[in-house]
C-alpha atoms as a PDB file:
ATOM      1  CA  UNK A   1      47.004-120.938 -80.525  1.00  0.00           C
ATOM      2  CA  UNK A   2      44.585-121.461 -83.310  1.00  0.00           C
ATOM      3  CA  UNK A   3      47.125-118.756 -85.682  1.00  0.00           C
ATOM      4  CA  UNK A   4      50.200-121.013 -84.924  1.00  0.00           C
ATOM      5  CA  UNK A   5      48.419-124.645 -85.725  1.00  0.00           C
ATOM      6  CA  UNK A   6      47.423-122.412 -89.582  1.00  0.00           C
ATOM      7  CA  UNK A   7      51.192-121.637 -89.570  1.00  0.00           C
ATOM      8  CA  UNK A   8      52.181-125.333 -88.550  1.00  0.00           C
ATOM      9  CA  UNK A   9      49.892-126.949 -91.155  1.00  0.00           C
ATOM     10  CA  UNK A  10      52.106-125.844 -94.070  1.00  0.00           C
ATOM     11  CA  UNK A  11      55.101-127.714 -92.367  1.00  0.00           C
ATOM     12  CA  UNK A  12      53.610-131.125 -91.874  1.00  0.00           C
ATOM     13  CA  UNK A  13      56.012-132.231 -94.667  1.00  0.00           C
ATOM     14  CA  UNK A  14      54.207-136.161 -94.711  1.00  0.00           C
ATOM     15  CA  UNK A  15      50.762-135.074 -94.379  1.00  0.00           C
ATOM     16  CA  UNK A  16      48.571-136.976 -97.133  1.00  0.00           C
ATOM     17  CA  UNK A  17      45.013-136.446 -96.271  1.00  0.00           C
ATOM     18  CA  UNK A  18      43.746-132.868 -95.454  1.00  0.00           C
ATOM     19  CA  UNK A  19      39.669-132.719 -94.602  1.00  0.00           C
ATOM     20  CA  UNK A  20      38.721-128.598 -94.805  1.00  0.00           C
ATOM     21  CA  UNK A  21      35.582-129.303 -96.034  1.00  0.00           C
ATOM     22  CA  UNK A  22      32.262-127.174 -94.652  1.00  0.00           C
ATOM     23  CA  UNK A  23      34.595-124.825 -92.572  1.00  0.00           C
ATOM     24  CA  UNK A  24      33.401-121.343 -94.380  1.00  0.00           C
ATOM     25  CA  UNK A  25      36.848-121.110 -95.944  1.00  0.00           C
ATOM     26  CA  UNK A  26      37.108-118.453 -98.579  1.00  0.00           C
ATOM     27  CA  UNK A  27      40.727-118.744 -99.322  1.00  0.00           C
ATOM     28  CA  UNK A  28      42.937-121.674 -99.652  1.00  0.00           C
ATOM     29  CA  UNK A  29      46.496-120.274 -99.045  1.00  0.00           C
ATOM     30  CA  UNK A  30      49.467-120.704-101.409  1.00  0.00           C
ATOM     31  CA  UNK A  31      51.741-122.641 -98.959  1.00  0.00           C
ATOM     32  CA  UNK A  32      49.164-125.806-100.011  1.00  0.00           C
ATOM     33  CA  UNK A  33      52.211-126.049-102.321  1.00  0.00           C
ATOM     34  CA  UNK A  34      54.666-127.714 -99.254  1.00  0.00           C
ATOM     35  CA  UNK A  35      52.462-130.379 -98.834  1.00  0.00           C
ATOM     36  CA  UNK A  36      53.981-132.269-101.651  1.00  0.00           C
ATOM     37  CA  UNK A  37      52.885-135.859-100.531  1.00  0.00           C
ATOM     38  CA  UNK A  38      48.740-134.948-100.639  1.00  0.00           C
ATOM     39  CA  UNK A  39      46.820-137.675-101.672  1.00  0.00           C
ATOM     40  CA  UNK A  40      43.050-136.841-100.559  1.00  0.00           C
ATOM     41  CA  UNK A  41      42.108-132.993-100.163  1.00  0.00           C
ATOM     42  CA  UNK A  42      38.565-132.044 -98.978  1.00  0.00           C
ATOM     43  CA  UNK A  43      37.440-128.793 -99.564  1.00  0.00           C
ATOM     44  CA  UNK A  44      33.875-129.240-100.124  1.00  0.00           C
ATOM     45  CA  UNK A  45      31.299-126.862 -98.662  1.00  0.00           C
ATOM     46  CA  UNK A  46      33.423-123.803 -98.378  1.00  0.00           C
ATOM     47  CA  UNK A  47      33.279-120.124 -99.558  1.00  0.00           C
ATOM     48  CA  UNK A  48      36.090-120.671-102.437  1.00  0.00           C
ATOM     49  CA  UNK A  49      36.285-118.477-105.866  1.00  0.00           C
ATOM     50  CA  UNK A  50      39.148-120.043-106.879  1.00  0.00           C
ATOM     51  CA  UNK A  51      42.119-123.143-106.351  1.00  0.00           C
ATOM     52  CA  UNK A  52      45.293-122.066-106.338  1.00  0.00           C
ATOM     53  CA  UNK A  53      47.698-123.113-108.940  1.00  0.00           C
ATOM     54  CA  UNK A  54      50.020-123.943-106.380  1.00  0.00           C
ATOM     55  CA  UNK A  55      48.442-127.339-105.716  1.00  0.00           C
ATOM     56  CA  UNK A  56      49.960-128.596-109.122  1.00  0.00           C
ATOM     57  CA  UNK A  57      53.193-128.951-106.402  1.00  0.00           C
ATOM     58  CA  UNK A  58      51.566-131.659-104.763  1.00  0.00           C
ATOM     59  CA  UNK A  59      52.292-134.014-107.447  1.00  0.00           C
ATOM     60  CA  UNK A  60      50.782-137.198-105.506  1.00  0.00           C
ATOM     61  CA  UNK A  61      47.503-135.530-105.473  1.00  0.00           C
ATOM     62  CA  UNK A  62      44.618-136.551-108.156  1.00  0.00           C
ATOM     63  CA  UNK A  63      41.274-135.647-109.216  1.00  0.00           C
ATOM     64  CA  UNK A  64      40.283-138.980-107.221  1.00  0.00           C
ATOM     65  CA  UNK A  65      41.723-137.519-103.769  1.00  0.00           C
ATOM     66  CA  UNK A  66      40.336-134.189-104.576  1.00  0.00           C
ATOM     67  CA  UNK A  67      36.672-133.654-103.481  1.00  0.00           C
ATOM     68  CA  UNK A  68      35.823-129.755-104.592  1.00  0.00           C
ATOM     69  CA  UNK A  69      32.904-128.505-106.382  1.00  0.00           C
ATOM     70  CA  UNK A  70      33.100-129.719-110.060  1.00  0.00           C
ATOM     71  CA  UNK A  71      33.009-125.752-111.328  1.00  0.00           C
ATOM     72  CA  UNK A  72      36.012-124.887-108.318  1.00  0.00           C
ATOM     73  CA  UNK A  73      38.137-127.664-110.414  1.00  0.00           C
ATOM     74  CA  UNK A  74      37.753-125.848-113.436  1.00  0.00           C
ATOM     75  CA  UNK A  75      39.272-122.619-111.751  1.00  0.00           C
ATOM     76  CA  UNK A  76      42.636-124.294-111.909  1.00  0.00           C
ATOM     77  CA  UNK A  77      44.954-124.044-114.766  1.00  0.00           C
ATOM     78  CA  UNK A  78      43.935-126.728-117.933  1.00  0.00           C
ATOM     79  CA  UNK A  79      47.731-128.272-116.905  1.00  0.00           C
ATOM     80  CA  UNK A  80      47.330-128.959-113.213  1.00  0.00           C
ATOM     81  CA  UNK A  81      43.807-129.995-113.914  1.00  0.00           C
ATOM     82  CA  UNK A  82      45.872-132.842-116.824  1.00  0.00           C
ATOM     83  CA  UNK A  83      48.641-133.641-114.193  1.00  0.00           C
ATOM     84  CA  UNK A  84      45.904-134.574-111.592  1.00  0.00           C
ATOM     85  CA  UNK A  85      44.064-136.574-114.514  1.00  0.00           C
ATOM     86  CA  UNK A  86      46.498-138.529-114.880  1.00  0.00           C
ATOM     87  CA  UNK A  87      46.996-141.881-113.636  1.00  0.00           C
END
């Protein structure tokens, strides 16, 4: 059950808030990118290296909705980071 609600996440076309946070995540998959309408991401707490360019799809989403660790923000590319800058 739990491997088909991970697979079902990515398709939740209208999602807009998305709380991960403190879950011992180490990797935050790719398919982030189909949640296009993302306006507050938590992610805090977790095991991450990295952010995944692929949340510069989810154009609706700004530094203001995304609470990471300040260094896991500077992982993404200097673009994204602009585009989620801006107001």
């Amino acid at each position: 059950m739990l491997n088909n609600l991970k697979k079902m996440l990515f398709f939740c076309k209208k999602l807009k808030t998305l709380k991960l946070g403190r879950n011992m995540l180490s990797v935050l998959s790719p398919k982030i990118s189909f949640l296009g309408v993302l306006t507050h991401l938590e992610l805090k707490g977790n095991h991450f290296e990295f952010l995944p360019a692929e949340l510069g799809y989810c154009r609706t989403l700004k530094c203001s909705g995304l609470v990471v660790e300040d260094v896991l923000f500077e992982t993404l590319p200097s673009d994204i980071r602009e585009q989620m800058q801006a107001e």
